[in-house]
Protein backbone atom coordinates (compact mmCIF):
# COMPACT_ATOMS: atom_id res chain seq x y z
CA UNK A 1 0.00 0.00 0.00
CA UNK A 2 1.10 3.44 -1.04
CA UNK A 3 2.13 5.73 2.13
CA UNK A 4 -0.97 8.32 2.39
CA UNK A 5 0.74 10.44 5.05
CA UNK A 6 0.71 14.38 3.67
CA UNK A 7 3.63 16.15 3.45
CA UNK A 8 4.08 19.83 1.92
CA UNK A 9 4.29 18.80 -1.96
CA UNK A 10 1.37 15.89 -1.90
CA UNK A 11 -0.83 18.20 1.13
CA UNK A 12 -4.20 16.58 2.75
CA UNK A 13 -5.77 14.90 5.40
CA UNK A 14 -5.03 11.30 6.63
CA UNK A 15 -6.87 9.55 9.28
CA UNK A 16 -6.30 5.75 10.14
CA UNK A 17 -8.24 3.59 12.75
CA UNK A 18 -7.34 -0.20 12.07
CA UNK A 19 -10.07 -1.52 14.43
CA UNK A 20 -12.97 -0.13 16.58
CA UNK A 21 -10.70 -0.88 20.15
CA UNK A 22 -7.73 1.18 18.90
CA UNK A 23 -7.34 4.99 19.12
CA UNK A 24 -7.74 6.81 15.78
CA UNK A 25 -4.58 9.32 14.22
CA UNK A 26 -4.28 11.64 11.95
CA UNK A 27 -2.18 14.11 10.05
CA UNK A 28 -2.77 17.05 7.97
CA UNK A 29 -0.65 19.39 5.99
CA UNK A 30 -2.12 22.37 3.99
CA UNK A 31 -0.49 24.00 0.62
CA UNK A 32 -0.75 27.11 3.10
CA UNK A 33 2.55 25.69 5.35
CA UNK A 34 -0.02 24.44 8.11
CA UNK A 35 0.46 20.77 9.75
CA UNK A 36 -1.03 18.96 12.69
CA UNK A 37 -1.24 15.76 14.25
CA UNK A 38 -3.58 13.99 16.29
CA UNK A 39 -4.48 10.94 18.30
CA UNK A 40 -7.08 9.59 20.44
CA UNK A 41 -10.72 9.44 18.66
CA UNK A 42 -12.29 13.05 19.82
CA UNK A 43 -8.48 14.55 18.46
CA UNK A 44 -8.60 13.34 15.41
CA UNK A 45 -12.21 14.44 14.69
CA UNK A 46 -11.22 17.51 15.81
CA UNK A 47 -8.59 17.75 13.99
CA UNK A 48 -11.13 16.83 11.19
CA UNK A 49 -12.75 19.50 11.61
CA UNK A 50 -10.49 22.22 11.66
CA UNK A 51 -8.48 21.04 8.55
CA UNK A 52 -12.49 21.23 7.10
CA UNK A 53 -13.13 24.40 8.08
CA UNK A 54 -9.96 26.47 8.04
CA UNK A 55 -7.39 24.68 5.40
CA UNK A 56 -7.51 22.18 2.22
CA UNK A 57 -10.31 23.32 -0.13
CA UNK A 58 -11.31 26.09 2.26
CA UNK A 59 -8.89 28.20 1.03
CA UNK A 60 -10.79 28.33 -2.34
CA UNK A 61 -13.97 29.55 -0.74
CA UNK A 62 -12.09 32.91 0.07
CA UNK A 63 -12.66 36.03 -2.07
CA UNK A 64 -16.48 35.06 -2.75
């Protein structure tokens, strides 16, 4: 399997939870220099959520 971890030239969002008993974690990078990671379930979905709101494709909705 390909590694889906973002970095600054391929940016996103990655989130992994191999099973329902283990912790999620996740990583995001945005084109705009911004990274974070997360773990634990209620991190990662917040970390979800920011990336949503604030980086990623949200930078497109700017200017309207």
């Amino acid at each position: 399997m390909a590694n889906l971890t973002p970095t600054p030239e391929r940016p996103g969002l990655h989130v992994n939870k191999p099973s329902p008993n283990t912790p999620a974690t996740g990583s995001a990078v945005c084109h705009c220099g911004a990274s974070a990671t997360a773990t634990g379930d209620s991190q990662v979905r917040a970390l979800v959520e920011g990336y949503t709101a604030n980086h990623g494709s949200a930078h497109k909705r700017t200017g309207r």
